[in-house]
Protein backbone atom coordinates (compact mmCIF):
# COMPACT_ATOMS: atom_id res chain seq x y z
CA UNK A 1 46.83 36.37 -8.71
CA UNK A 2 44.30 39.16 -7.90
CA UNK A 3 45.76 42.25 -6.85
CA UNK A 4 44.01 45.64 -6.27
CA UNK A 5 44.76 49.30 -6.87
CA UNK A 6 46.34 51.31 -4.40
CA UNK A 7 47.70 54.78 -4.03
CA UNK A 8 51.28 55.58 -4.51
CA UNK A 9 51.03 59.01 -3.19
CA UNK A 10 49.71 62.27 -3.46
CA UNK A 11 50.30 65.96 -4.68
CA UNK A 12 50.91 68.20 -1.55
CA UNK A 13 49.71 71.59 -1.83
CA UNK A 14 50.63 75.18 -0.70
CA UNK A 15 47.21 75.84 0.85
CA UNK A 16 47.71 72.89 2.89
CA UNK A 17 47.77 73.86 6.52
CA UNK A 18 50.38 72.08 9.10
CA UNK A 19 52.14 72.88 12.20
CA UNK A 20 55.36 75.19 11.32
CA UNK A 21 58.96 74.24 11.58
CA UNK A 22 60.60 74.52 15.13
CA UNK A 23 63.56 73.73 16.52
CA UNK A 24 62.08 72.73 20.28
CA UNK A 25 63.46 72.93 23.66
CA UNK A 26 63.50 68.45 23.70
CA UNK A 27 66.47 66.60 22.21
CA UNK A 28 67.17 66.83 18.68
CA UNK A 29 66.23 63.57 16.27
CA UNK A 30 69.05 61.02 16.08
CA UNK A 31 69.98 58.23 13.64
CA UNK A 32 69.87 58.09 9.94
CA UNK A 33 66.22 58.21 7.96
CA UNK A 34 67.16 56.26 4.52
CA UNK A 35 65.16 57.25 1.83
CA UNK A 36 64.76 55.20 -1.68
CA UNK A 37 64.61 56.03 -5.01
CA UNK A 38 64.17 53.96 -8.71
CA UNK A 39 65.13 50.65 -9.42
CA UNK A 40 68.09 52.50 -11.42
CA UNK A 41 71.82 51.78 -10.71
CA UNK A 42 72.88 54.63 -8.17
CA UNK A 43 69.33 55.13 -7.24
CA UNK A 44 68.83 52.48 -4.74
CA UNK A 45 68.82 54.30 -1.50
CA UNK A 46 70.02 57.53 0.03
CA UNK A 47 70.60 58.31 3.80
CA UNK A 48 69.88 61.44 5.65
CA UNK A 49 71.44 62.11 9.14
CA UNK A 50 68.51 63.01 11.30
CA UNK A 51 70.74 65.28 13.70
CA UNK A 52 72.66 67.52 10.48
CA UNK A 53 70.29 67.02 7.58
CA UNK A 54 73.47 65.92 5.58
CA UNK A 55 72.26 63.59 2.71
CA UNK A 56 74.75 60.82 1.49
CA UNK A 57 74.32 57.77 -0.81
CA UNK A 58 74.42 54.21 1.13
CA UNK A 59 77.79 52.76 0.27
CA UNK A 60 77.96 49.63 -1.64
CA UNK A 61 81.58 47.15 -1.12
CA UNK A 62 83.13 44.95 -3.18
CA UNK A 63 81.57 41.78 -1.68
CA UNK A 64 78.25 43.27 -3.56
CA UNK A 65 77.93 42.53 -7.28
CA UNK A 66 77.60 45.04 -9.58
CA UNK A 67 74.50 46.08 -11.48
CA UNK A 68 71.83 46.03 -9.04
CA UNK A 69 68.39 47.15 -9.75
CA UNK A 70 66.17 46.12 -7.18
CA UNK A 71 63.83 48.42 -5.70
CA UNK A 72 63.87 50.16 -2.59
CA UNK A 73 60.64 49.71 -0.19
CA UNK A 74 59.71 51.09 2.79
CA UNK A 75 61.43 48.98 5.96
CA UNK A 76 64.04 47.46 4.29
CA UNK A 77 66.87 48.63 6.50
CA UNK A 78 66.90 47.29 9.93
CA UNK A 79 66.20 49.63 12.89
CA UNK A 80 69.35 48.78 14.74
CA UNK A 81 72.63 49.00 12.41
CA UNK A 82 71.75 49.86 9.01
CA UNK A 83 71.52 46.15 7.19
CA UNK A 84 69.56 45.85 4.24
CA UNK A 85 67.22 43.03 3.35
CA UNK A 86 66.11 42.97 -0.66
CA UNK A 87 65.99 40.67 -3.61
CA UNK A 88 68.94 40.94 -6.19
CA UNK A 89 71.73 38.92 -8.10
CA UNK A 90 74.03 38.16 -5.28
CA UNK A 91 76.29 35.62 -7.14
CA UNK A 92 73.69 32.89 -7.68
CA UNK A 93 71.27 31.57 -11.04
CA UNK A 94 68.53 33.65 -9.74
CA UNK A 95 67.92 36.58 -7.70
CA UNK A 96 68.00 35.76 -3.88
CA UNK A 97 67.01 37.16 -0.70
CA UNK A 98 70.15 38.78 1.07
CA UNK A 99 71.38 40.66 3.79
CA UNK A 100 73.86 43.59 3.62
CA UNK A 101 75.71 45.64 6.09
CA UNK A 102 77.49 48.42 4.46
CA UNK A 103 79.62 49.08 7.22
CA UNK A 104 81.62 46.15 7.55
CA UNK A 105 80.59 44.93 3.26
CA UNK A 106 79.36 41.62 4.46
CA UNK A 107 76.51 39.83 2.72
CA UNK A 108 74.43 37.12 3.69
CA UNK A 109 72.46 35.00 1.13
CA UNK A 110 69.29 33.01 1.67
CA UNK A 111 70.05 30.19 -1.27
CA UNK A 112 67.39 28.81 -2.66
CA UNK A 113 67.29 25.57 -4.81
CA UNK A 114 64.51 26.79 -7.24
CA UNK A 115 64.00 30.59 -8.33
CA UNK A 116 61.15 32.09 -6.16
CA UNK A 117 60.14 35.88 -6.20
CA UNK A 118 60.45 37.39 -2.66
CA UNK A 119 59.66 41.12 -2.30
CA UNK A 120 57.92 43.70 0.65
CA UNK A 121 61.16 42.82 2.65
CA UNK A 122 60.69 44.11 6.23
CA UNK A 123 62.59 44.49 9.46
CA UNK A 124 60.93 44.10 13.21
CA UNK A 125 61.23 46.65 15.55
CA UNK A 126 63.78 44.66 17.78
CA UNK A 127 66.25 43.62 14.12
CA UNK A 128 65.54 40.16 15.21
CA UNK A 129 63.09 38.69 12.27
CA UNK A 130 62.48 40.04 8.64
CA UNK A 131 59.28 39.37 6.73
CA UNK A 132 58.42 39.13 3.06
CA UNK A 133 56.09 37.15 0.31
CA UNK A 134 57.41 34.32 -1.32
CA UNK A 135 56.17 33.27 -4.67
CA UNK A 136 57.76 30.14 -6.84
CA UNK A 137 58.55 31.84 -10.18
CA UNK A 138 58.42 27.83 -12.06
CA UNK A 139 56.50 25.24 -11.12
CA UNK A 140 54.61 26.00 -8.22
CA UNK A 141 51.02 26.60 -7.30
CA UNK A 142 50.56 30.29 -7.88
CA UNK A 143 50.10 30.84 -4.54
CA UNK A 144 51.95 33.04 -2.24
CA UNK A 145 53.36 32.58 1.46
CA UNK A 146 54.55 34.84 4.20
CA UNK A 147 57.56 34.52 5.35
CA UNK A 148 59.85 35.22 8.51
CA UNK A 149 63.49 35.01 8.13
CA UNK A 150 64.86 35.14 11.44
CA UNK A 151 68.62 37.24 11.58
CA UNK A 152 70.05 34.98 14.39
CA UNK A 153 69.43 31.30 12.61
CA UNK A 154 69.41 32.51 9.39
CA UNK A 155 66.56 30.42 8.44
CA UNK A 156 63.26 30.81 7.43
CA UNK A 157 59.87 29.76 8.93
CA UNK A 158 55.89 30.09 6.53
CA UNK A 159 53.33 32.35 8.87
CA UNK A 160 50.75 31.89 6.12
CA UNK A 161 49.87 31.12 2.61
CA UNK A 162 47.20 32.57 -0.05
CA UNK A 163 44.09 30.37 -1.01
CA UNK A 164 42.98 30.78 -4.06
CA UNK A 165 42.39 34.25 -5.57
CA UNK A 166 43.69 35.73 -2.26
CA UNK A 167 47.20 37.57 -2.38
CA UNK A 168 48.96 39.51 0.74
CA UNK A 169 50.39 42.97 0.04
CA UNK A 170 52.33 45.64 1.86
CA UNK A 171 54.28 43.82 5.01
CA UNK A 172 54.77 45.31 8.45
CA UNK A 173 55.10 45.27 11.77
CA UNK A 174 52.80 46.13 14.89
CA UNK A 175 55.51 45.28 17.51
CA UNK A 176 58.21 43.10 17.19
CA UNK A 177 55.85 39.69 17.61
CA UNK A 178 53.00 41.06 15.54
CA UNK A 179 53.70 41.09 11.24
CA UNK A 180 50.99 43.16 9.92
CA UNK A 181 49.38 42.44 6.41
CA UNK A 182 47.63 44.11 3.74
CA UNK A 183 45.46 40.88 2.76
CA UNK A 184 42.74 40.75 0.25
CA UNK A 185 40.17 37.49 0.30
CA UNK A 186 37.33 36.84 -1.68
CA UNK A 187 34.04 38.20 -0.23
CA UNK A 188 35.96 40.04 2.51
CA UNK A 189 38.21 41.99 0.35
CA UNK A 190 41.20 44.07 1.61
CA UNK A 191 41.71 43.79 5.80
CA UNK A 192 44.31 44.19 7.37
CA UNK A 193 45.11 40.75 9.23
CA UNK A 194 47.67 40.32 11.90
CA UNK A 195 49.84 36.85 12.82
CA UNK A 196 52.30 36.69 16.18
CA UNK A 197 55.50 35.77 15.36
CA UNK A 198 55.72 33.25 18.89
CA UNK A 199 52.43 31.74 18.51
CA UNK A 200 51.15 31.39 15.04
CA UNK A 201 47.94 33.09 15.90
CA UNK A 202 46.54 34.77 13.19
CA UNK A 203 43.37 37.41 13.21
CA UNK A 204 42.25 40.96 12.04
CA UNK A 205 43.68 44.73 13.54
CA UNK A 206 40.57 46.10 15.07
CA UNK A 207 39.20 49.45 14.99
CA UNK A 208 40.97 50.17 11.48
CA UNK A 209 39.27 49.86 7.98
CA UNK A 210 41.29 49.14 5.35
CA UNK A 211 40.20 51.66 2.69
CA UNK A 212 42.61 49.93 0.00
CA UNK A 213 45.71 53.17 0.47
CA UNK A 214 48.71 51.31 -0.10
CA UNK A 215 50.99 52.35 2.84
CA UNK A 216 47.99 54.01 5.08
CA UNK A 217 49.18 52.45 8.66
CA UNK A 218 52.44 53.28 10.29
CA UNK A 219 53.55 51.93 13.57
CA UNK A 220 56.46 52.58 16.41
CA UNK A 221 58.47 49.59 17.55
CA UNK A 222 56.71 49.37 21.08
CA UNK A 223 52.94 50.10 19.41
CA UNK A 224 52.35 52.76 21.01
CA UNK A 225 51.93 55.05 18.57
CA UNK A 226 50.16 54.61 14.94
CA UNK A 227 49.90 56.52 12.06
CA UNK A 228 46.96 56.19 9.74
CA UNK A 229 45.89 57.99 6.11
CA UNK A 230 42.26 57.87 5.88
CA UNK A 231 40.07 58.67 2.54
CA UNK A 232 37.65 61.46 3.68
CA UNK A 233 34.84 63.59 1.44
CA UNK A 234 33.49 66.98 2.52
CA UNK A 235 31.82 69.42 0.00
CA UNK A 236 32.57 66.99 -2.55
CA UNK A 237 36.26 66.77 -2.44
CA UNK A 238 37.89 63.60 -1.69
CA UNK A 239 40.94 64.24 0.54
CA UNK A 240 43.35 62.18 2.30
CA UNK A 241 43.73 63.13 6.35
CA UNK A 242 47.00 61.73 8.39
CA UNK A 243 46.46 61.17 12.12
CA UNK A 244 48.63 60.36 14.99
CA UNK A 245 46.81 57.72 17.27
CA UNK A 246 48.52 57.19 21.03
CA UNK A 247 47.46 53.62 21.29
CA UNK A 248 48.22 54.07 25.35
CA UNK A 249 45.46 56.72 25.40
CA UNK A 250 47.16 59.44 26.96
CA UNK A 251 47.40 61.57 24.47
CA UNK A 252 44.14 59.92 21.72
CA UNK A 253 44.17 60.32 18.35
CA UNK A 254 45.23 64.28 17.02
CA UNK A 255 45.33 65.23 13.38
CA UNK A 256 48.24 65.89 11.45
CA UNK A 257 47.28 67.09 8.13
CA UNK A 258 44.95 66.91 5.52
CA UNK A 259 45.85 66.12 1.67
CA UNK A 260 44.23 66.18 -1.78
CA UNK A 261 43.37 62.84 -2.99
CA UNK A 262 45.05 62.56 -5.82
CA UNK A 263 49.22 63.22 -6.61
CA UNK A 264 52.59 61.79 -6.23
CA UNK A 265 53.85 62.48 -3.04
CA UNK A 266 54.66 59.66 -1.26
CA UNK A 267 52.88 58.82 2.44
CA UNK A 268 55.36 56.38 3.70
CA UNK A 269 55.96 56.84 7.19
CA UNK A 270 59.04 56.07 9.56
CA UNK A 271 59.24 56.41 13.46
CA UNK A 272 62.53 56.66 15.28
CA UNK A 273 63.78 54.18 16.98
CA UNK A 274 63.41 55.85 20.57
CA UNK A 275 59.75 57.03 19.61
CA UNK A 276 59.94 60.59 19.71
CA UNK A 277 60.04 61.55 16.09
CA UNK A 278 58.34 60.32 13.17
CA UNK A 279 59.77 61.37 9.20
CA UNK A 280 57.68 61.40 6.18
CA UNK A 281 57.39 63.50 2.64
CA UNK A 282 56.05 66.85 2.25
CA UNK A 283 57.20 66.46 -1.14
CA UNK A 284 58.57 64.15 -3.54
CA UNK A 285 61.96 66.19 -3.44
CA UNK A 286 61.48 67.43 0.65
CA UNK A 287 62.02 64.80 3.73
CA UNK A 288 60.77 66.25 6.98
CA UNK A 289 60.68 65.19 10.28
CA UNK A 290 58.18 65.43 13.01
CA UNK A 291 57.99 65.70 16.58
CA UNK A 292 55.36 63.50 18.50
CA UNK A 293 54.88 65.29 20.96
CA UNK A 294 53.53 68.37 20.09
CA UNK A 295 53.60 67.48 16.25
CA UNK A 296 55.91 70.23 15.41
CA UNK A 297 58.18 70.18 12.65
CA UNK A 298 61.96 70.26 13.19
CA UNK A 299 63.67 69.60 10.29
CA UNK A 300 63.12 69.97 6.57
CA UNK A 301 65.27 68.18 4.19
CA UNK A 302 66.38 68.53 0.37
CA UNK A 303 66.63 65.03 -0.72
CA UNK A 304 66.77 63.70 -4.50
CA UNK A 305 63.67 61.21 -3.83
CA UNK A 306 61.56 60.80 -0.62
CA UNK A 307 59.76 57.28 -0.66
CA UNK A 308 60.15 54.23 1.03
CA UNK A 309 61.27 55.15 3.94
CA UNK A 310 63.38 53.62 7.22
CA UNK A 311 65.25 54.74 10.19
CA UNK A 312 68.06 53.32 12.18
CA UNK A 313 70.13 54.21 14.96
CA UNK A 314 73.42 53.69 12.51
């Protein structure tokens, strides 16, 4: 399979200009942000309370097998009650797609008859439908296919599959009917192509060039507003520049902040649920969240890792 490079993250900087912290007349953030760490035991995810700032480790039950390593990614916890959606050893041959609520230590397993690789998992806006790639580990084509697992049936339905020397990357989600993919083709190369859940209908996001940044686009559950790291040069200097696109046009497009190219910070990006806040990293050890509406920061976090973020009401 082909892949191609993409950016992890990137080194923020003191010189780095940004609107400053501020509590704000408007209601405070609500909800949980969960931030992930290593595939290392006890690394999997943390969870910050948007309202406090209090940082606490997701809780795992006993219904959840021991020695888990899979990895956390960004919109694997569902917007609505805090379930999980991954790849690990959940009691069968071969790792398997599950789903986990912490609260009540329930798991459900998507069992498979032949080992398959599923990663990118990632919730819809509404909790309704989860998408990842699906690749047969033995004996298949090579291929991949996109997949939609839907949380009322419990079944699965294939949106797409890769011809050859094609391969579909970071998963996720426009509005709650529209999966967005990072999708590279021969002789097109990397575009980001979109397919509705209801219809089938596949085709291409317009008005955004994919510039081949691993997590560059960002969206909140209705649409409305979009998030978007673009590569720019001035002077010479490569830098990365965030912006904050109201898809509605009231309010355009307004910059956020501007980035050196190259780093480790991560650029994952998470809107609350109710669309008035959006969290991302302004370190790799600092969580903070902002407010859309005048872009103003209201909360700064200590946490151990920031990257691959979600949030949920619970």
């Amino acid at each position: 399979m082909r892949l191609w490079p993409q950016i992890l993250g990137i080194m923020v900087l003191a010189s780095c200009s940004e609107p400053p912290a501020s509590s704000g007349p408007s209601s405070a953030p609500t909800g949980w942000i969960y931030v992930g760490g290593a595939a290392e035991p006890g690394q999997f995810l943390q969870r910050v309370s948007a309202q406090t700032g209090d940082v606490e480790a997701v809780t795992w039950g006993a219904s959840f097998p021991l020695g888990q390593t899979f990895r956390a990614l960004p919109g694997m916890v569902s917007p609505h009650d805090g379930r999980i959606a991954a790849q690990g050893h959940v009691g069968g041959t071969w790792p398997e797609t599950f789903v986990y609520q912490p609260s009540t230590d329930s798991i459900d397993v998507m069992r498979a008859p032949v080992s398959y690789r599923d990663v990118g998992h990632s919730w819809s806006p509404d909790g309704a439908t989860i998408a990842f790639s699906r690749q047969r580990v033995e004996g298949g084509s090579g291929g991949q296919a996109v997949v939609v697992l839907s949380t009322e049936r419990f079944a699965l339905d294939t949106l797409l599959s890769t011809g050859p020397f094609e391969s579909a990357g970071r998963m996720s989600w426009v509005t709650s009917d529209t999966l967005l993919i990072e999708y590279f083709a021969p002789g097109s190369g990397m575009e980001y192509r979109t397919v509705a859940i209801s219809t089938m209908q596949d085709g291409l996001l317009p008005g955004v060039e994919n510039q081949g940044i691993g997590g560059a686009l960002a969206f909140s559950g209705s649409g409305r507003w979009r998030t978007l790291w673009r590569r720019e040069t001035s002077g010479g200097q490569d830098s990365l520049v965030q912006t904050l696109a109201d898809r509605h046009g009231t309010l355009g497009q307004r910059r956020v902040r501007a980035l050196p190219f190259s780093g480790t910070t991560s650029l994952s990006i998470a809107f609350d649920p109710d669309e008035r806040y959006f969290a991302d990293c302004a370190a790799m050890d600092e969580l903070r969240v902002v407010r859309i509406e005048d872009l103003a920061v209201v909360r700064r976090i200590p946490v151990p890792l920031c990257s691959s973020l979600s949030w949920s009401r619970h």
